[in-house]
Protein backbone atom coordinates (compact mmCIF):
# COMPACT_ATOMS: atom_id res chain seq x y z
CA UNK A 1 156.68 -7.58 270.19
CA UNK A 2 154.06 -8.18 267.92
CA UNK A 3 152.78 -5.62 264.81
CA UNK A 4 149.57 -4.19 264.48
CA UNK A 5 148.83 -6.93 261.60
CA UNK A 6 149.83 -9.64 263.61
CA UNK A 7 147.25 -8.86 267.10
CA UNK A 8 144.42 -8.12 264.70
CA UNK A 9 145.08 -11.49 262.92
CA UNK A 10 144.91 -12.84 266.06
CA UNK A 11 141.90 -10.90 267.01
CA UNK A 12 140.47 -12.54 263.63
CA UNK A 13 141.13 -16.07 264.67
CA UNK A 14 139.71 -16.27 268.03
CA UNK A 15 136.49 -14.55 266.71
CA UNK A 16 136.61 -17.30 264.12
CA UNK A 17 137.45 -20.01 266.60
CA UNK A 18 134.64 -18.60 268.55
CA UNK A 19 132.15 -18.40 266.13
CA UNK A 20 132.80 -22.04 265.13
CA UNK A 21 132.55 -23.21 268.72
CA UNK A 22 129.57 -21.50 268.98
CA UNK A 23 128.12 -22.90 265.57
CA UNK A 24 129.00 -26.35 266.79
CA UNK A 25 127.29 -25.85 270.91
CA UNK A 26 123.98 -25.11 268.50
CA UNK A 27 124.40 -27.73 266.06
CA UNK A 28 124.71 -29.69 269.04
CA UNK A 29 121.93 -28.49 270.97
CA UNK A 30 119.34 -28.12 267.71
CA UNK A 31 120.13 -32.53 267.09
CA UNK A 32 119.52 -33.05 270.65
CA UNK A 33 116.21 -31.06 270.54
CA UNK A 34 115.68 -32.76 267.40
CA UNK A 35 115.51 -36.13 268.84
CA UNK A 36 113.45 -35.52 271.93
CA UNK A 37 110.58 -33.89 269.44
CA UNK A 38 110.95 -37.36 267.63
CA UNK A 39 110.57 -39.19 270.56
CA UNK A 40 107.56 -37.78 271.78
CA UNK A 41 106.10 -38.15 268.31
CA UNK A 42 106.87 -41.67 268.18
CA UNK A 43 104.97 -41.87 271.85
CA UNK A 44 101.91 -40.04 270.56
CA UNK A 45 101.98 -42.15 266.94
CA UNK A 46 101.69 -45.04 269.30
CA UNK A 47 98.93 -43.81 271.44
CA UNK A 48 97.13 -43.03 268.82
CA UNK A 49 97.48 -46.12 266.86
CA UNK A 50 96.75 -47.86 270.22
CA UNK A 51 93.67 -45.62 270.60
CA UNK A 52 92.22 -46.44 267.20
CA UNK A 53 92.73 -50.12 267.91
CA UNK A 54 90.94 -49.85 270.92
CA UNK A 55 87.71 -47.89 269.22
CA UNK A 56 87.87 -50.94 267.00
CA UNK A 57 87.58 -54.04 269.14
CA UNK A 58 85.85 -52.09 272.30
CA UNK A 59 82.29 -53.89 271.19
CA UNK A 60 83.83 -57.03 272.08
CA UNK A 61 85.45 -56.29 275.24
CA UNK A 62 83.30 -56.58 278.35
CA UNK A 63 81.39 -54.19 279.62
CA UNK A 64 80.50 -52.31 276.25
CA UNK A 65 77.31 -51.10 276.70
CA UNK A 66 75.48 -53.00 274.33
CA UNK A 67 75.53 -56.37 271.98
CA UNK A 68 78.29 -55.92 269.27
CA UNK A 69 76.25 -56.17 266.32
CA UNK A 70 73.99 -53.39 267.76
CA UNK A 71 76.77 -50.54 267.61
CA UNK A 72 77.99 -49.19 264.25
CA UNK A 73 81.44 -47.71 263.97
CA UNK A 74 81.45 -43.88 262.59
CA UNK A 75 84.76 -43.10 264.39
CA UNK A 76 83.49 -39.15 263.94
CA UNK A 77 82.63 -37.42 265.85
CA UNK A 78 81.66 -40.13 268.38
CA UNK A 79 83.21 -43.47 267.44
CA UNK A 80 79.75 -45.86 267.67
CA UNK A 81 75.76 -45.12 267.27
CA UNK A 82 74.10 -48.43 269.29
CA UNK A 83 70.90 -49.52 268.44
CA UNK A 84 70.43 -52.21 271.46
CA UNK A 85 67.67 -54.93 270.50
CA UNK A 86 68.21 -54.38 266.64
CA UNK A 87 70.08 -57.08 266.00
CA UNK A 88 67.95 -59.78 267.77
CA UNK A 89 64.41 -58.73 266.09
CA UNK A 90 63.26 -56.61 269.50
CA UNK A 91 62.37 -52.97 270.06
CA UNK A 92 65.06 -50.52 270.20
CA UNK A 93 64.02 -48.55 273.09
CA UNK A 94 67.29 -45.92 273.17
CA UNK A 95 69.73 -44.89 271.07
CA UNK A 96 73.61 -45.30 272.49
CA UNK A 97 75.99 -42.62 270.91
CA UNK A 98 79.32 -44.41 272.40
CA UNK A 99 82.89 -42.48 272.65
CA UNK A 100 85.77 -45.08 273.64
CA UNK A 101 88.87 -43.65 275.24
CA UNK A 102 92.29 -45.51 276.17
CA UNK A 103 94.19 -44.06 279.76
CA UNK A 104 93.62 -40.67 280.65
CA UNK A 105 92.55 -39.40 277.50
CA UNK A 106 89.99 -36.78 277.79
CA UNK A 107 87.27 -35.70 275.52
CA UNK A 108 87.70 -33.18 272.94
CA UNK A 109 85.73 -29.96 272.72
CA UNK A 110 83.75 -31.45 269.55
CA UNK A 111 82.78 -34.95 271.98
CA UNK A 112 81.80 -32.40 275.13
CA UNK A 113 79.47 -30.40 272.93
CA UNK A 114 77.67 -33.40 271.67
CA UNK A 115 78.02 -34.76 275.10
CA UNK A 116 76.24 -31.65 276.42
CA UNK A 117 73.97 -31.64 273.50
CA UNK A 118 72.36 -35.26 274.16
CA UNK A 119 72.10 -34.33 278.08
CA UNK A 120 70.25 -31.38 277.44
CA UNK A 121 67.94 -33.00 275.13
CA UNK A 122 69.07 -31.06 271.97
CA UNK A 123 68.51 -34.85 269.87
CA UNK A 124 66.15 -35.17 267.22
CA UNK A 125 65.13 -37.87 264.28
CA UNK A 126 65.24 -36.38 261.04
CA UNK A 127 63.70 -38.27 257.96
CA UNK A 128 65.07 -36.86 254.73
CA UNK A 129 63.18 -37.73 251.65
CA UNK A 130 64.66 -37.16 247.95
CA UNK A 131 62.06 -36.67 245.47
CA UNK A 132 62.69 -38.09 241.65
């Protein structure tokens, strides 16, 4: 028969066996979290690497809406302004504010408010002066 010291050292060692198992089933579950959050990162590093290489050579894939040497790269808050006939000496009869996207990216609430703003005709030409 066992003493009153010897069940509640018992007692003590399953609560610490427990407690270890327990510690380990987190440890466990925390590294496995751990590595899915790094995978996706890795995925959207990618996408947005592959997105910024895209903004950069769009002029000179086809179907860009103007010549290449016509668009200037600002990358923000749209990624080109297009002057079209600029570059060859002729009149520039619009102005092109160009936002490229990669796969089913969507615009951004900044891009849809410019987007929105150009529609409605909220555009104007500004000339600043500096006086010396």
């Amino acid at each position: 028969m066992l003493n009153n010291f010897s069940v509640t050292t018992l007692l003590l060692i399953f609560v610490i066996i427990g407690l270890v198992l327990l510690l380990i089933i987190q440890q466990f579950s925390i590294s496995r979290r751990l590595k899915k959050v790094r995978q996706d990162a890795v995925k959207r590093s990618g996408a947005v690497k592959g997105g910024q290489l895209a903004e950069q050579i769009a002029p000179f894939l086809p179907e860009f809406p103007c010549d290449p040497s016509d668009a200037r790269f600002i990358g923000k808050p749209v990624d080109f302004v297009a002057f079209p006939g600029l570059s060859d000496g002729g009149e520039v009869n619009e102005v092109l504010l160009i936002e490229v996207k990669t796969g089913s990216s969507q615009l951004n609430s900044h891009e849809k408010g410019i987007k929105e703003a150009v529609k409605a005709g909220r555009i104007r030409y500004v000339e600043y002066r500096i006086k010396a």
